[in-house]
Protein backbone atom coordinates (compact mmCIF):
# COMPACT_ATOMS: atom_id res chain seq x y z
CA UNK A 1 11.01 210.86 163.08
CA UNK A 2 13.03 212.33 165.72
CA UNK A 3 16.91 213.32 164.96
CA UNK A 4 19.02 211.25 167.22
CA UNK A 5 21.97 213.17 169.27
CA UNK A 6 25.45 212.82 170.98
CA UNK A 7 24.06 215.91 173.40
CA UNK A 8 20.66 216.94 173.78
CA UNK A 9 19.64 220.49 175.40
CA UNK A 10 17.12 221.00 177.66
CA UNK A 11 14.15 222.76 176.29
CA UNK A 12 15.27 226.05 175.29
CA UNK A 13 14.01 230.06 174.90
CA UNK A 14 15.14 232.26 171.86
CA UNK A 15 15.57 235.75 172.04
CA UNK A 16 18.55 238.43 171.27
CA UNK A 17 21.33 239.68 172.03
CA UNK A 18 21.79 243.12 173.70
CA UNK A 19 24.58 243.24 175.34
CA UNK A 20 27.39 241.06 176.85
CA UNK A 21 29.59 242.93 179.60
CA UNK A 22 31.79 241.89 182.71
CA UNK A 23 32.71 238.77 180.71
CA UNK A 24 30.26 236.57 182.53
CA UNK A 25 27.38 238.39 182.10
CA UNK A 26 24.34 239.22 178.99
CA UNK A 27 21.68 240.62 179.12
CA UNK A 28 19.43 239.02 176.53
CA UNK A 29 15.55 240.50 174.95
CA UNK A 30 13.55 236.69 174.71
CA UNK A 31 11.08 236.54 171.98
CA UNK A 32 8.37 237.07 174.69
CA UNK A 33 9.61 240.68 175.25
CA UNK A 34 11.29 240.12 178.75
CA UNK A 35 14.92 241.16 179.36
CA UNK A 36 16.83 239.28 181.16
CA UNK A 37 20.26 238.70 182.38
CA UNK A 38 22.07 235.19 181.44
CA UNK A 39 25.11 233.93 182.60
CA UNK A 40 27.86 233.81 180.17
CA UNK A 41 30.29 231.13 180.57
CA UNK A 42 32.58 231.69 178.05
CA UNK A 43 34.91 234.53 179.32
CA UNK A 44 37.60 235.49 176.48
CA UNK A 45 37.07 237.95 173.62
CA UNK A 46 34.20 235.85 171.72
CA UNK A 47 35.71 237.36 168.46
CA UNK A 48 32.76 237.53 165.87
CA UNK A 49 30.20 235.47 167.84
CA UNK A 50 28.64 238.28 170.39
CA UNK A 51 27.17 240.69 167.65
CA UNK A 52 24.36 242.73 169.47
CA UNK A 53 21.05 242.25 168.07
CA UNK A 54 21.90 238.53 166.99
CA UNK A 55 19.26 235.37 167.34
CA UNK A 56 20.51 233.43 170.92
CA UNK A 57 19.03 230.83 172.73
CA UNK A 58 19.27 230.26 176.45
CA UNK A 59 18.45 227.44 178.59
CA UNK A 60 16.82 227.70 181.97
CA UNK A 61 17.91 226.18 185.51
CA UNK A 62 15.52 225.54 188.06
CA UNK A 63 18.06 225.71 190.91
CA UNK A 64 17.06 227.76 193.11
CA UNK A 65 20.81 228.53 194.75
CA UNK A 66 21.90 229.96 191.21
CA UNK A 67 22.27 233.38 190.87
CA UNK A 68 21.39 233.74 187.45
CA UNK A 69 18.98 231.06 185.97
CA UNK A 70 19.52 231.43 182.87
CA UNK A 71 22.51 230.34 180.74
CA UNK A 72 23.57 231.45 177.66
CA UNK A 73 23.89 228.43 175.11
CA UNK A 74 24.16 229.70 171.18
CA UNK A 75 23.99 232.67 169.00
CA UNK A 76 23.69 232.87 165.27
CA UNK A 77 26.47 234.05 162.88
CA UNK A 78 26.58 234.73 159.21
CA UNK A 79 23.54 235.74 157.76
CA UNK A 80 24.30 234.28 154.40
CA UNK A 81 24.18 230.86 155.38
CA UNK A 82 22.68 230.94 159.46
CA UNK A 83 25.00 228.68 161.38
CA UNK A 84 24.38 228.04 165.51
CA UNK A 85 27.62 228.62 167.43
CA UNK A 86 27.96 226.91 170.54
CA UNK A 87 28.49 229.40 173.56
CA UNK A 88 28.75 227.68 176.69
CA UNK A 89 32.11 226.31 177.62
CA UNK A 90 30.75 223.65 180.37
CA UNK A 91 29.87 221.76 177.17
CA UNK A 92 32.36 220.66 175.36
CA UNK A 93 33.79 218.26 177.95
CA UNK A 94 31.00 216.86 178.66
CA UNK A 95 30.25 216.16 175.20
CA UNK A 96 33.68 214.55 174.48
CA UNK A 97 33.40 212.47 177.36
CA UNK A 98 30.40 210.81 175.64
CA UNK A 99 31.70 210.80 172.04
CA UNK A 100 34.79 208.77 173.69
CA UNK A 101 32.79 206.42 176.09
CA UNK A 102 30.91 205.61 172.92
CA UNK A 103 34.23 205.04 170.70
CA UNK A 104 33.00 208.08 168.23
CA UNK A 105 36.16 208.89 167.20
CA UNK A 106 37.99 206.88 164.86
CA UNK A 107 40.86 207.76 165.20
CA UNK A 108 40.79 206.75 168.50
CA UNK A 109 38.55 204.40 168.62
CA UNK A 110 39.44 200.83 169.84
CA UNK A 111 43.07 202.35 171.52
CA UNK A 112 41.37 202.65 174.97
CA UNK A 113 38.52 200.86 177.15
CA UNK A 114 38.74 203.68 180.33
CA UNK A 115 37.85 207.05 180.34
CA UNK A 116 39.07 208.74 182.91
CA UNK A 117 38.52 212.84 183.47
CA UNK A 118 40.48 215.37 185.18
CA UNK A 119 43.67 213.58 185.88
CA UNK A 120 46.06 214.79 187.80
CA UNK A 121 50.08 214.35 185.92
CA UNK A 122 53.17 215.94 185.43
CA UNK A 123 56.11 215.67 187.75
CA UNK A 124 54.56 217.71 190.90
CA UNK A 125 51.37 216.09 190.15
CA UNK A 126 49.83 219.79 190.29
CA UNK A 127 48.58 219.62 186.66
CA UNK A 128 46.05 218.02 185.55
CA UNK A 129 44.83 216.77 181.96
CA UNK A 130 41.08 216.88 180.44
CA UNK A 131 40.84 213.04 180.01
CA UNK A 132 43.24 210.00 180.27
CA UNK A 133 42.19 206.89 177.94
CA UNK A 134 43.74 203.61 178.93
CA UNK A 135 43.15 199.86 177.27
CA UNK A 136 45.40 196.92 177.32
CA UNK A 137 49.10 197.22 178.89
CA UNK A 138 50.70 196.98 175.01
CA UNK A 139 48.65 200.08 174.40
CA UNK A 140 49.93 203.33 175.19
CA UNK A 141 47.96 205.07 177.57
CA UNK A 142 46.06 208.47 175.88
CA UNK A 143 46.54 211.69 177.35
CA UNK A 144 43.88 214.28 175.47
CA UNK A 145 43.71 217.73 176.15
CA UNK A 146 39.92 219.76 174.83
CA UNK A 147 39.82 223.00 173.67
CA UNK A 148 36.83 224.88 172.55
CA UNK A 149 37.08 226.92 169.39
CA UNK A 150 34.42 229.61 168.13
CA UNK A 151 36.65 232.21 166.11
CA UNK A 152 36.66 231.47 162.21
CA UNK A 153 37.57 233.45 159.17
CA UNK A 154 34.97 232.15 156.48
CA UNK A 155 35.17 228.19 156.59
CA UNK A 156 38.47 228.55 158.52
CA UNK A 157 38.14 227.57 162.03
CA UNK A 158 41.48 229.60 163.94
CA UNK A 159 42.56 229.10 167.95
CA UNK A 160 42.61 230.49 170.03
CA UNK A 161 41.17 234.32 169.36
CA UNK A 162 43.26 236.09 172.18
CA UNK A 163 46.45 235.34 173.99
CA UNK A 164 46.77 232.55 176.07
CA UNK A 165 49.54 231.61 178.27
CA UNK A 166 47.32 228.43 179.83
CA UNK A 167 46.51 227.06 176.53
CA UNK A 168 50.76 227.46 175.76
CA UNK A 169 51.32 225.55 179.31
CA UNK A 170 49.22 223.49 178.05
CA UNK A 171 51.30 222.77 174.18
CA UNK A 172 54.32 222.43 176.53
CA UNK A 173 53.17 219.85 179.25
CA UNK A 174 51.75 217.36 176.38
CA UNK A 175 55.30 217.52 174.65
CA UNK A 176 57.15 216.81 177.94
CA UNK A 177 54.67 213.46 178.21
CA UNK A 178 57.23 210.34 178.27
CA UNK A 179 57.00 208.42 174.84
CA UNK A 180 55.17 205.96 176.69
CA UNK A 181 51.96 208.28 175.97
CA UNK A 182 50.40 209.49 173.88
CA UNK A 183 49.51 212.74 173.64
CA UNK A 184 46.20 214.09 172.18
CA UNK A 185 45.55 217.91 171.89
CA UNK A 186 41.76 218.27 170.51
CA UNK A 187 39.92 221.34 169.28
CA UNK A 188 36.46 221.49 169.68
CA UNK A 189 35.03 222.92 167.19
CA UNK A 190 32.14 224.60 167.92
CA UNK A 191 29.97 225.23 165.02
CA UNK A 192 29.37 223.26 161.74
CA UNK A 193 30.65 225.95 158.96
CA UNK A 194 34.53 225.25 159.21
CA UNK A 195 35.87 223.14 157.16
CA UNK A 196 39.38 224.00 157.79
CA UNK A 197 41.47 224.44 161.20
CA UNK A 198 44.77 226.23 161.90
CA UNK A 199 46.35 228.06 164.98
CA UNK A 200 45.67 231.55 165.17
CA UNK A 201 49.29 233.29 164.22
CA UNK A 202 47.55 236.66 164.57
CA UNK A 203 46.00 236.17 168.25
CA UNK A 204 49.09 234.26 169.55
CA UNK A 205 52.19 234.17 167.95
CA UNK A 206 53.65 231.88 170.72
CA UNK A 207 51.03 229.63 170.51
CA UNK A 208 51.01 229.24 167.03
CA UNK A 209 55.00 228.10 167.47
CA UNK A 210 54.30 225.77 170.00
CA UNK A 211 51.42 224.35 168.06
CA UNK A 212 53.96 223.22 165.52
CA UNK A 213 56.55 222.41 167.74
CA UNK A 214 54.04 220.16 168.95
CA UNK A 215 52.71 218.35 165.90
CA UNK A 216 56.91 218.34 165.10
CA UNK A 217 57.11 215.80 168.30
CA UNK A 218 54.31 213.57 167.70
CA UNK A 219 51.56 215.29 169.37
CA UNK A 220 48.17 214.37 167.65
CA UNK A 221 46.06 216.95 166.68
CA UNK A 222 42.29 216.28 165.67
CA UNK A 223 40.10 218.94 165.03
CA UNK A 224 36.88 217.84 165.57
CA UNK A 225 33.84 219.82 164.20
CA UNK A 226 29.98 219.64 165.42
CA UNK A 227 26.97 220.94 164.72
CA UNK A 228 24.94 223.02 167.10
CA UNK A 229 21.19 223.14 167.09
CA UNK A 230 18.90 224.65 169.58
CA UNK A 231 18.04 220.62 169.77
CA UNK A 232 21.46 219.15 170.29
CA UNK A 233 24.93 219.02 169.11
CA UNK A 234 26.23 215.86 166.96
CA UNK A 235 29.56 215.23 165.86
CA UNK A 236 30.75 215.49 161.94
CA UNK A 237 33.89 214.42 162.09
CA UNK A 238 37.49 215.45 161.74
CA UNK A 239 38.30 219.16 159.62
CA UNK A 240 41.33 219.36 157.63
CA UNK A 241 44.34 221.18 158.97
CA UNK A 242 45.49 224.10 156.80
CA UNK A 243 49.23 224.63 156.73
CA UNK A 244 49.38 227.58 154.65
């Protein structure tokens, strides 16, 4: 019987890892023996999940205007117990937007009926949030930020793993949202072994303090794990925030 999921990848190639260099690029040995170069969308540090010689799995455009056909998707971590990490951070969005048109979330579900993406807000209108979930006028409208999260110290899952004055700006702009919102900042967890999340006072200090500043002023916070499988990524459900 086939396993049902939220996403489903395209049909995809294994290999390893050789190197990753100028942020957006990998160069990658497939199981077949070819080398080639994928493009690597996510561009910060990648604490912990870009070990060389580590399992991978890359999917394969047939665009012929790309550059680079091949993107990578996953890599393996923790030999102990394998876990998939999801790579690519073109996902994520589109994964929530489908978890929310389909009311996945509880604790969201049945608060909204539209899902809107990439709206613009804010005072100048120059900013612009990852979705915007509206329902009947005595509801307040939802204003939910995404942000994907790979770093994790055992079954801790920790954001963000480097400094990161857009992901403050973005802390700041949901608290300055009118109580007439409300204001959603989700983390995207990005593989299945974290049971725990918390903001990363080692990488960013200032985010850290703005992440409870935020929670302080009624900013939800749901950390949502999945798991990630060459076949397709499903959603577990919420982890539980460690305040130590």
């Amino acid at each position: 019987m086939n396993q049902s999921f939220l996403y489903e990848y395209p049909p995809l190639l294994s290999g390893r890892l050789k190197r990753r260099y100028k942020r957006f690029l990998a160069d990658i040995e497939l199981d077949s023996g070819e080398i080639i170069t994928a493009h690597c969308a996510n561009t910060g540090p990648m604490l912990g999940v870009s070990t060389v010689g580590s399992r991978v799995q890359v999917s394969q455009s047939d665009n012929p205007k790309r550059k680079l056909p091949y993107t990578w998707e996953m890599i393996e971590v923790n030999a102990e117990k394998p876990t998939w990490v999801g790579i690519n951070t073109n996902l994520p969005n589109k994964v929530i937007k489908i978890a929310l048109e389909k009311q996945l979330i509880p604790e969201l579900a049945g608060k909204y009926h539209q899902v809107k993406s990439e709206v613009k807000f804010g005072k100048d209108q120059k900013s612009r949030i990852d979705f915007v979930l509206t329902g009947k006028d005595s509801q307040k409208p939802i204003y939910l930020e995404v942000k994907n999260t790979t770093l994790a110290e055992k079954d801790l899952a920790l954001f963000p793993d480097t400094e990161t004055t857009r992901g403050q700006k973005h802390l700041q702009e949901l608290m300055q949202l009118p109580s007439t919102t409300q204001p959603v900042m989700l983390y995207f967890v990005n593989r299945d072994d974290c049971l725990f999340f918390a903001p990363s006072q080692k990488y960013d200090p200032i985010y850290t303090k703005l992440f409870y500043q935020a929670v302080n002023q009624g900013v939800t916070i749901l950390p949502c794990r999945f798991t990630i499988s060459p076949q397709g990524i499903n959603y577990l459900g919420l982890a539980e925030m460690n305040n130590e």
